[in-house]
Structure formats: structure tokens, C-alpha cells
N, C-alpha and C. Protein backbone atom coordinates (compact mmCIF):
# COMPACT_ATOMS: atom_id res chain seq x y z
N UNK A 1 -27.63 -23.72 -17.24
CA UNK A 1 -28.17 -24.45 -18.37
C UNK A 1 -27.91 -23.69 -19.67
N UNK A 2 -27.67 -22.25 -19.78
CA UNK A 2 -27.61 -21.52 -20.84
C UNK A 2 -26.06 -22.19 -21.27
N UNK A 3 -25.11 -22.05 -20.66
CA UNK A 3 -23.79 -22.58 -21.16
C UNK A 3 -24.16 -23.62 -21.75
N UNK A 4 -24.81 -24.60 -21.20
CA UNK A 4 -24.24 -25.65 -21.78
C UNK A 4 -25.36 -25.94 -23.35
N UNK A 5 -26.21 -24.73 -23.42
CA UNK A 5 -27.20 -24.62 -24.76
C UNK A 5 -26.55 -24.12 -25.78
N UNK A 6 -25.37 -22.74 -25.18
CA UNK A 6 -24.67 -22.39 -26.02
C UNK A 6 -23.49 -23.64 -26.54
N UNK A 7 -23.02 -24.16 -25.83
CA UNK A 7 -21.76 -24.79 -26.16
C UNK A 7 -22.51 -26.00 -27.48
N UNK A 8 -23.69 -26.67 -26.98
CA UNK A 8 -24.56 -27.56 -27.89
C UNK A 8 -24.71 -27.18 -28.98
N UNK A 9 -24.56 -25.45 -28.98
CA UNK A 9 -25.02 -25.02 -30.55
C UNK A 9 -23.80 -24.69 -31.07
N UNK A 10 -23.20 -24.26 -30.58
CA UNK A 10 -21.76 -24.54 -31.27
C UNK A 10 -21.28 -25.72 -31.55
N UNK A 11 -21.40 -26.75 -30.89
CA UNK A 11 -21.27 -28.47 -31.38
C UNK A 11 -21.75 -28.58 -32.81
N UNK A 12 -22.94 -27.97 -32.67
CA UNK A 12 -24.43 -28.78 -33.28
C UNK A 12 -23.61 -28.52 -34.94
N UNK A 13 -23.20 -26.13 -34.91
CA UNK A 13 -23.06 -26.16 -36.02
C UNK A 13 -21.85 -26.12 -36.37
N UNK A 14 -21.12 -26.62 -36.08
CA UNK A 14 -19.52 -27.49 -36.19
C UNK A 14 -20.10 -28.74 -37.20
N UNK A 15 -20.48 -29.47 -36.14
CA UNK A 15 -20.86 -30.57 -36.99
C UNK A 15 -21.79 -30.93 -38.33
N UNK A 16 -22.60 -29.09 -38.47
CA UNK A 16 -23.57 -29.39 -39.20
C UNK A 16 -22.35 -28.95 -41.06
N UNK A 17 -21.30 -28.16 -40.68
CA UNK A 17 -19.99 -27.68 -41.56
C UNK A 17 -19.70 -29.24 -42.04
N UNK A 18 -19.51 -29.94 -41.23
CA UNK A 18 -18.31 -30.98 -41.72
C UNK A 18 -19.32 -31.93 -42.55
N UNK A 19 -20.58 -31.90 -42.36
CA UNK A 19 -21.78 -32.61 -43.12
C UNK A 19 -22.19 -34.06 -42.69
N UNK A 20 -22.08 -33.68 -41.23
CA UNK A 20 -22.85 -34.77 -40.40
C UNK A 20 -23.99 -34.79 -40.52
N UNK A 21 -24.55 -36.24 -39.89
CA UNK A 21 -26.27 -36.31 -39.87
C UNK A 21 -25.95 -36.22 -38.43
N UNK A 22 -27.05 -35.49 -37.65
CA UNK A 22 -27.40 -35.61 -36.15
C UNK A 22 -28.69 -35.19 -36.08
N UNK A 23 -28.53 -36.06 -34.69
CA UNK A 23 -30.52 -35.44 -34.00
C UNK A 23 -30.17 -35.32 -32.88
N UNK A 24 -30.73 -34.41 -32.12
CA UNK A 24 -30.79 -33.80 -30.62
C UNK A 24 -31.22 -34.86 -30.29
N UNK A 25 -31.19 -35.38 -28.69
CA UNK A 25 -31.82 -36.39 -28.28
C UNK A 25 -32.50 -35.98 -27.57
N UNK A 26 -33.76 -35.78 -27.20
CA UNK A 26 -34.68 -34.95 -25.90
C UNK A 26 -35.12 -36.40 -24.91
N UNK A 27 -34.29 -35.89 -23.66
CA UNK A 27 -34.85 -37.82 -22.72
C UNK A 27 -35.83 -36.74 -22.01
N UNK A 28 -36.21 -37.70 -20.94
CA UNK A 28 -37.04 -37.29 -19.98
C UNK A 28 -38.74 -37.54 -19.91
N UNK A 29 -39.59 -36.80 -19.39
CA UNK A 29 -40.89 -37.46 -19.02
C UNK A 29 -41.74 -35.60 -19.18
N UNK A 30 -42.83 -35.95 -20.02
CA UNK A 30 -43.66 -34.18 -20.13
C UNK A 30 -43.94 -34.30 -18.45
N UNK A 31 -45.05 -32.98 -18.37
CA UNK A 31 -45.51 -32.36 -17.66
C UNK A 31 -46.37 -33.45 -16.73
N UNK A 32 -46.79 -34.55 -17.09
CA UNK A 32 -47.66 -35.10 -16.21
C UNK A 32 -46.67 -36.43 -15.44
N UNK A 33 -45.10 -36.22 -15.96
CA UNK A 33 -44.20 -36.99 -15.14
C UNK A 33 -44.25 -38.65 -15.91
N UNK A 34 -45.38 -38.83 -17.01
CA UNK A 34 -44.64 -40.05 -17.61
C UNK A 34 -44.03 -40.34 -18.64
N UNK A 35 -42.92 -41.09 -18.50
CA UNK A 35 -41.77 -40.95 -19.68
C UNK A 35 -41.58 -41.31 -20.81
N UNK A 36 -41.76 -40.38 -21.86
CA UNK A 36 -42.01 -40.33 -23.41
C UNK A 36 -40.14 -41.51 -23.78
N UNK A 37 -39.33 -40.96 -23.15
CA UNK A 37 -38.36 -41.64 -24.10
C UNK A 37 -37.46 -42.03 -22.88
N UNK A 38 -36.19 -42.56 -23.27
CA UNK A 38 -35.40 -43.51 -22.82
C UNK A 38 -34.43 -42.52 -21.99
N UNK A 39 -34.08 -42.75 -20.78
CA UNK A 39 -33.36 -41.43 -20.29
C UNK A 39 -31.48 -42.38 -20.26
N UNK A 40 -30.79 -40.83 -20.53
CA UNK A 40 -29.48 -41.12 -20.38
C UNK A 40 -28.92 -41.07 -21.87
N UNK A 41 -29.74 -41.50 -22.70
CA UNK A 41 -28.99 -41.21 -24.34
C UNK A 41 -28.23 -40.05 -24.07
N UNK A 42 -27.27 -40.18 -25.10
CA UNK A 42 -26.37 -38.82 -24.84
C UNK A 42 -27.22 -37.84 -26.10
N UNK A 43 -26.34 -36.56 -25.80
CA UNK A 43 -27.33 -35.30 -26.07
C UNK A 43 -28.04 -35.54 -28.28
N UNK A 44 -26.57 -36.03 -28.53
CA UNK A 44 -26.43 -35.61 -29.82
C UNK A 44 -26.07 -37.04 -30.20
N UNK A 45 -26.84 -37.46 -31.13
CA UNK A 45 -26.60 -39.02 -31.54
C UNK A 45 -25.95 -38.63 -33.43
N UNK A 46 -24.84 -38.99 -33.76
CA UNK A 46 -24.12 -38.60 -34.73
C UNK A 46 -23.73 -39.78 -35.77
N UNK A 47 -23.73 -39.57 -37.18
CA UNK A 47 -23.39 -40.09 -38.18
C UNK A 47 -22.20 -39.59 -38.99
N UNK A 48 -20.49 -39.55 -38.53
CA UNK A 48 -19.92 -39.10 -39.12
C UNK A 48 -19.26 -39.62 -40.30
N UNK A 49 -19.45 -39.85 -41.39
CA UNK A 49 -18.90 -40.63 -42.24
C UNK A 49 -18.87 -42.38 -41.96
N UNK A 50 -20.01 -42.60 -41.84
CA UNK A 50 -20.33 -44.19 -41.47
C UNK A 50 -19.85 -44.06 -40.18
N UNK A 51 -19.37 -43.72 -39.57
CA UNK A 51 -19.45 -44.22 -37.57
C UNK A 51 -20.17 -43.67 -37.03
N UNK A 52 -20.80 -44.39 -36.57
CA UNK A 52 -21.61 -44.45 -35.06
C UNK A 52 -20.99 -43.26 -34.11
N UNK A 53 -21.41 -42.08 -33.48
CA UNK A 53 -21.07 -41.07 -32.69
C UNK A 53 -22.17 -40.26 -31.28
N UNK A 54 -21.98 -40.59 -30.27
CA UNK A 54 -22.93 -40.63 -29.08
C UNK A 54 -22.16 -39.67 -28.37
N UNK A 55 -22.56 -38.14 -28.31
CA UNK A 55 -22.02 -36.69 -27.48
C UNK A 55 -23.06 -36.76 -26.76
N UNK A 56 -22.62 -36.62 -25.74
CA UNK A 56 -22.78 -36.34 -23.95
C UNK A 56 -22.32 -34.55 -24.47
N UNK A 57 -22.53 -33.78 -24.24
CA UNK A 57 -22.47 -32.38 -23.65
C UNK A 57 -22.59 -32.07 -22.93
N UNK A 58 -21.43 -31.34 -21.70
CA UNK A 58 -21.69 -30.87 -20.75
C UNK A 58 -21.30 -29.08 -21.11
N UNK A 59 -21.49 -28.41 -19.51
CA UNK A 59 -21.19 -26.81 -20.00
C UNK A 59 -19.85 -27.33 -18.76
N UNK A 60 -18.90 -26.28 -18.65
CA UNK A 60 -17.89 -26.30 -17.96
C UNK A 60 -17.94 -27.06 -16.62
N UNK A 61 -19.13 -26.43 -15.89
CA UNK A 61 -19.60 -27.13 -14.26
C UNK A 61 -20.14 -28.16 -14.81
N UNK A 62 -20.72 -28.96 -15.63
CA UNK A 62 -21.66 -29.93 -15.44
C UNK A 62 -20.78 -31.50 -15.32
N UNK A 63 -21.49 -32.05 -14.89
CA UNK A 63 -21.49 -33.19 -14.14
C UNK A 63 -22.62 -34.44 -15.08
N UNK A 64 -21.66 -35.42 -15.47
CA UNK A 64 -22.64 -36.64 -16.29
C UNK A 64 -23.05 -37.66 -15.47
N UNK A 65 -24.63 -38.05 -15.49
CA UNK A 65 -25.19 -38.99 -14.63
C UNK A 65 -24.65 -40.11 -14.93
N UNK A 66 -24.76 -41.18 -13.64
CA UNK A 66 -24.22 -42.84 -14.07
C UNK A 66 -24.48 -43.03 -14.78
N UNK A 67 -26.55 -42.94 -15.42
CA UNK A 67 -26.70 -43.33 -16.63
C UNK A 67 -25.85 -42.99 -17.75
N UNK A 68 -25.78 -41.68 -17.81
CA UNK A 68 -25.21 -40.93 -19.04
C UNK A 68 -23.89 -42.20 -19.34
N UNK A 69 -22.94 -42.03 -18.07
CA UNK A 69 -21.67 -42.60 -18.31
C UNK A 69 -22.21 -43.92 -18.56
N UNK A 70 -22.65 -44.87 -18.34
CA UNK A 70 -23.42 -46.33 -18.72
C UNK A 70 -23.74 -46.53 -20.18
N UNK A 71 -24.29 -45.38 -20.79
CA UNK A 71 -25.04 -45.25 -21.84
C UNK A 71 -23.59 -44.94 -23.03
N UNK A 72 -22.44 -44.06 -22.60
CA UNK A 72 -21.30 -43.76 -23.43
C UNK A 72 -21.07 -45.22 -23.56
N UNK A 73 -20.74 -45.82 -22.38
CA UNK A 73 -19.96 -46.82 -22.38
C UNK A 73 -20.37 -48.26 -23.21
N UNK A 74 -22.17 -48.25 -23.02
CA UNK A 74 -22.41 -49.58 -24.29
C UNK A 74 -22.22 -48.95 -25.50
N UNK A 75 -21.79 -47.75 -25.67
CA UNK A 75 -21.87 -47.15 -27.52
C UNK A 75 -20.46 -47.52 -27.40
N UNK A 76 -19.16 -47.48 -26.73
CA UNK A 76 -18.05 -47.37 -27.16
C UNK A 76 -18.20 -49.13 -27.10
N UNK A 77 -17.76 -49.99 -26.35
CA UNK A 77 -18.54 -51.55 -26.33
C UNK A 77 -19.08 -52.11 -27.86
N UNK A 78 -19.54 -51.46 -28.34
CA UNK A 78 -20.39 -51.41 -29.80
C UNK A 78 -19.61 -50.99 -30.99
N UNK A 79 -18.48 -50.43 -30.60
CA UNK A 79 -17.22 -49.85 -31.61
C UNK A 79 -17.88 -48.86 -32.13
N UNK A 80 -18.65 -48.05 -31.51
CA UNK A 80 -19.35 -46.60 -31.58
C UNK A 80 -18.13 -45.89 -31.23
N UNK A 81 -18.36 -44.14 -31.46
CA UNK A 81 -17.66 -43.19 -30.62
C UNK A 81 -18.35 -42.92 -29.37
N UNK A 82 -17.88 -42.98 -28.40
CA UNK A 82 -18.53 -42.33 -26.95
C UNK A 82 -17.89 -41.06 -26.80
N UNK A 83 -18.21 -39.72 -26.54
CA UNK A 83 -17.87 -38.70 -26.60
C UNK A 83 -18.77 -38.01 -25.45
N UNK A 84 -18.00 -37.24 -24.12
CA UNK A 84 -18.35 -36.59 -23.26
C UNK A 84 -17.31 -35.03 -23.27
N UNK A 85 -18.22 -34.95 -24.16
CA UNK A 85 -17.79 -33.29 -24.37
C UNK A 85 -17.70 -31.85 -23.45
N UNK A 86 -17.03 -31.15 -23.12
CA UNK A 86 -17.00 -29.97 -22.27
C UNK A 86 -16.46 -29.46 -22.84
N UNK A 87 -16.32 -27.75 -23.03
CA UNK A 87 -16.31 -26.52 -23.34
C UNK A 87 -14.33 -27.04 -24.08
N UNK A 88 -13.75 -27.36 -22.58
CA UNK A 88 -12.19 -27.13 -22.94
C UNK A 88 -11.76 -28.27 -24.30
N UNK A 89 -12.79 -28.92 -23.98
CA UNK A 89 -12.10 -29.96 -24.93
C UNK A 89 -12.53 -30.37 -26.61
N UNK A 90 -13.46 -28.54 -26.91
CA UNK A 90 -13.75 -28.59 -27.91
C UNK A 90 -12.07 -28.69 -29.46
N UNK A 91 -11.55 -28.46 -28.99
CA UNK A 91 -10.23 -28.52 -30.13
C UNK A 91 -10.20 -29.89 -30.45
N UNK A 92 -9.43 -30.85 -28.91
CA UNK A 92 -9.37 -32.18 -29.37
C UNK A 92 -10.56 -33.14 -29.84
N UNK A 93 -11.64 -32.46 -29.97
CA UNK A 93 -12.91 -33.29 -30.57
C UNK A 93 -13.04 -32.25 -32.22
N UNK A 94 -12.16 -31.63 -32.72
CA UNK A 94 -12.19 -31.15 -33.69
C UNK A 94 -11.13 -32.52 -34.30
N UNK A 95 -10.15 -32.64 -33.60
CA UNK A 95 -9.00 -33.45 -34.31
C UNK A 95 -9.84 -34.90 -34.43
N UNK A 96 -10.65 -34.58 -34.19
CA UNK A 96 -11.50 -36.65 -33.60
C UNK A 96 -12.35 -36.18 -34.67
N UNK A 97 -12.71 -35.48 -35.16
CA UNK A 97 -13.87 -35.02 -36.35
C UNK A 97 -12.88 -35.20 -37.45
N UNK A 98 -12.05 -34.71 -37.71
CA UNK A 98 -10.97 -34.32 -38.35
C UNK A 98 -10.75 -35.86 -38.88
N UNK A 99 -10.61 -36.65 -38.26
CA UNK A 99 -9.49 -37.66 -37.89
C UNK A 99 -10.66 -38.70 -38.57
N UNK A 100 -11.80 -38.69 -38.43
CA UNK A 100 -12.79 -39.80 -38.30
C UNK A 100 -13.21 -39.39 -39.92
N UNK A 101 -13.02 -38.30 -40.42
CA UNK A 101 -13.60 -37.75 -41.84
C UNK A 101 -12.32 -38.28 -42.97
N UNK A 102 -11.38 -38.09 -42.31
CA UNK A 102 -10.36 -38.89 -42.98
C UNK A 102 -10.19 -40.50 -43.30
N UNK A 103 -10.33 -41.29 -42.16
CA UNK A 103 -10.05 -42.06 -42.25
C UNK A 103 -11.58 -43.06 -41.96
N UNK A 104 -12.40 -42.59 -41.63
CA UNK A 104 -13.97 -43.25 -41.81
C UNK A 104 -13.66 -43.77 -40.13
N UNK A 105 -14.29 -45.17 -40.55
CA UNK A 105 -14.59 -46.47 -39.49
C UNK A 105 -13.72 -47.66 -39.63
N UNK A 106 -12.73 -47.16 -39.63
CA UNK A 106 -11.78 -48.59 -39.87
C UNK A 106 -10.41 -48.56 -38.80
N UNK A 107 -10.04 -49.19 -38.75
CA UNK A 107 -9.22 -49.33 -37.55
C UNK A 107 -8.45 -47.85 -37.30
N UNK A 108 -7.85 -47.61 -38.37
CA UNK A 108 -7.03 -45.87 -38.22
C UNK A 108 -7.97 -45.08 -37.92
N UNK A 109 -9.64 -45.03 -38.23
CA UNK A 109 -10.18 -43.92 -37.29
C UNK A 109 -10.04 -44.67 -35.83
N UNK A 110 -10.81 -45.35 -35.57
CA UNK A 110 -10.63 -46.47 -33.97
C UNK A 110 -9.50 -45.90 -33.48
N UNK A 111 -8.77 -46.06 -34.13
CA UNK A 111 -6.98 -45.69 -33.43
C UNK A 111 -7.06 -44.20 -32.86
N UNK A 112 -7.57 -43.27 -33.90
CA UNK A 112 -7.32 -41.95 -33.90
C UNK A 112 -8.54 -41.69 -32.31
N UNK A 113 -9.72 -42.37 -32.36
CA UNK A 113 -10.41 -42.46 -31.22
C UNK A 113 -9.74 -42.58 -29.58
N UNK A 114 -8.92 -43.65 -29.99
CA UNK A 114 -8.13 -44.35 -28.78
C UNK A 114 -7.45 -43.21 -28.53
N UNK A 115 -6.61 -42.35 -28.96
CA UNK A 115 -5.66 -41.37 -28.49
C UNK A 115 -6.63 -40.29 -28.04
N UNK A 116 -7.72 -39.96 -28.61
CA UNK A 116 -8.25 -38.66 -27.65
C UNK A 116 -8.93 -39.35 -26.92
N UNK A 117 -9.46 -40.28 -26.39
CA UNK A 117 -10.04 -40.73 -25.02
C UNK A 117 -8.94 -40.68 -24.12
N UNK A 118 -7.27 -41.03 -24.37
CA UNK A 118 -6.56 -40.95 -23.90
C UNK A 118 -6.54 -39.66 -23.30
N UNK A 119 -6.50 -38.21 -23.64
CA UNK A 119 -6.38 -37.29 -23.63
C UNK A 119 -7.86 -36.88 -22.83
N UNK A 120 -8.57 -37.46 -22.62
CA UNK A 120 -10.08 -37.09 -22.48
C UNK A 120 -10.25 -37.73 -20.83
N UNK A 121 -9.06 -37.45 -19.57
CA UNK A 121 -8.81 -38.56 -18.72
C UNK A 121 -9.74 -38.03 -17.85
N UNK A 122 -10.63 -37.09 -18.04
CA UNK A 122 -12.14 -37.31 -16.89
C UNK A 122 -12.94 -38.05 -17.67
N UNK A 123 -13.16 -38.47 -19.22
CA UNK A 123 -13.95 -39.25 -19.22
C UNK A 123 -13.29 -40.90 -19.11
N UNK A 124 -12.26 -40.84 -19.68
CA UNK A 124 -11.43 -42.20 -19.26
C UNK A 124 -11.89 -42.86 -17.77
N UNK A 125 -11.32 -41.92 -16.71
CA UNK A 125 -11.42 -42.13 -15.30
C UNK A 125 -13.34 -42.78 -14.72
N UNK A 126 -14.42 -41.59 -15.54
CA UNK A 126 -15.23 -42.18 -15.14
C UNK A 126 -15.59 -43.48 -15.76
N UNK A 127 -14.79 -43.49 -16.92
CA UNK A 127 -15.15 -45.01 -17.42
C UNK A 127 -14.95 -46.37 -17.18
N UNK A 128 -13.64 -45.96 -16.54
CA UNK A 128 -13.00 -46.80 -15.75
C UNK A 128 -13.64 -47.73 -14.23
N UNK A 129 -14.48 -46.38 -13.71
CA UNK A 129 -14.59 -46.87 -12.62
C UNK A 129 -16.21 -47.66 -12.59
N UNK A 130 -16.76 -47.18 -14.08
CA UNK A 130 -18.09 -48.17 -14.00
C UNK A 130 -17.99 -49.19 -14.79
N UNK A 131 -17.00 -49.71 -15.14
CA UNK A 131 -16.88 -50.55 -15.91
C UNK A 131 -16.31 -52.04 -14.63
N UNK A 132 -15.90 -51.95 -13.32
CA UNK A 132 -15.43 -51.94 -12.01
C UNK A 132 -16.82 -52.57 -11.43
């Protein structure tokens, strides 16, 4: 769990440079097991220059629940970003930051989206298969 706290805070202040709005998303249920909020939101709910942006964070080993992948998938559905982030693939989510600050929410960011999901083929693959 420490990896993947570190890798979040390195997300967090990446994104906090480029002058995003974000909020941590805390799911789950307190101590007496009943559930304060909605589970499966992804970690980091993002405002990058008018688009819609939904990071999933994982640490290298981790593994995203159906929900999680369910939950990417109505944000991308929505012409949101769906983003399932891991350690290796912090560069090409620099070029998707990069890419989305340039060109906003209009079809050339969309576009610039489409090519790193391309590139992103474990999250492609799981998307694929719940969308099935």
C-alpha cells in the first residue's frame, strides 16, 4: 500500500504544477462497516483545463476491481478521461497532461486521449472485456 501512496503523491504533485483542480476520492465504509460514500470512484477525480479526468492509481502489483474498471468506463462513455495509472506509465500520462493543456476538450485533445489508451493495452484489454 505504501507504493502505491507514494506513486499518488507524485501524481497528486505533478498535477498540482500543471494547475489542476483535484480531490482525493476516499470510497469505502468507517469502522462500524456502514458506507459513507460510493465505492469504485477512481482515486483522483480531475479538472484539467475544462475536461473531465477520473485516475484509478495503482502501485506496480496492484490490480483494479470490476467496479473500478466499470466506473473508468461510464467516465470515458461520458467523453471524460478514464485513466488507470501505474508506476510505468507515468511518462505517457505526462504526454496526456501535456496534450490535454494544449489542446483543452475538443476533439484534438479526445484524439490525443485515443492514442495513449492505445498505448495503455492493460487498460484497453480490461476495457474491452467488460464492455462484452
Amino acid at each position: 500500500m505504501a507504493a502505491e501512496k507514494n506513486f499518488e503523491n507524485k501524481v497528486k504533485s505533478y498535477l498540482k504544477k500543471q494547475g489542476a483542480y483535484f480531490i482525493k476520492y476516499w470510497g469505502g465504509s468507517g469502522a462500524s462497516g456502514k458506507t459513507f460514500t460510493k465505492s469504485g470512484v477512481p482515486d483522483l477525480l480531475v479538472c484539467l483545463n475544462g475536461q473531465f479526468m477520473g485516475i484509478e492509481i495503482k502501485a506496480s502489483s496492484g490490480k483494479p476491481s470490476e467496479l473500478q474498471i466499470y466506473n473508468l468506463g461510464k467516465i470515458h462513455n461520458a467523453n471524460g478521461l478514464a485513466v488507470l495509472l501505474f508506476p510505468d506509465d507515468f511518462e505517457q500520462f505526462i504526454e496526456l497532461v501535456e496534450c490535454v493543456q494544449k489542446y483543452g476538450h475538443g476533439a484534438r485533445g479526445m484524439e490525443c486521449y485515443t492514442v495513449m489508451m492505445e498505448k495503455w493495452k492493460h487498460f484497453e484489454i480490461k476495457f474491452k472485456e467488460r464492455k462484452e
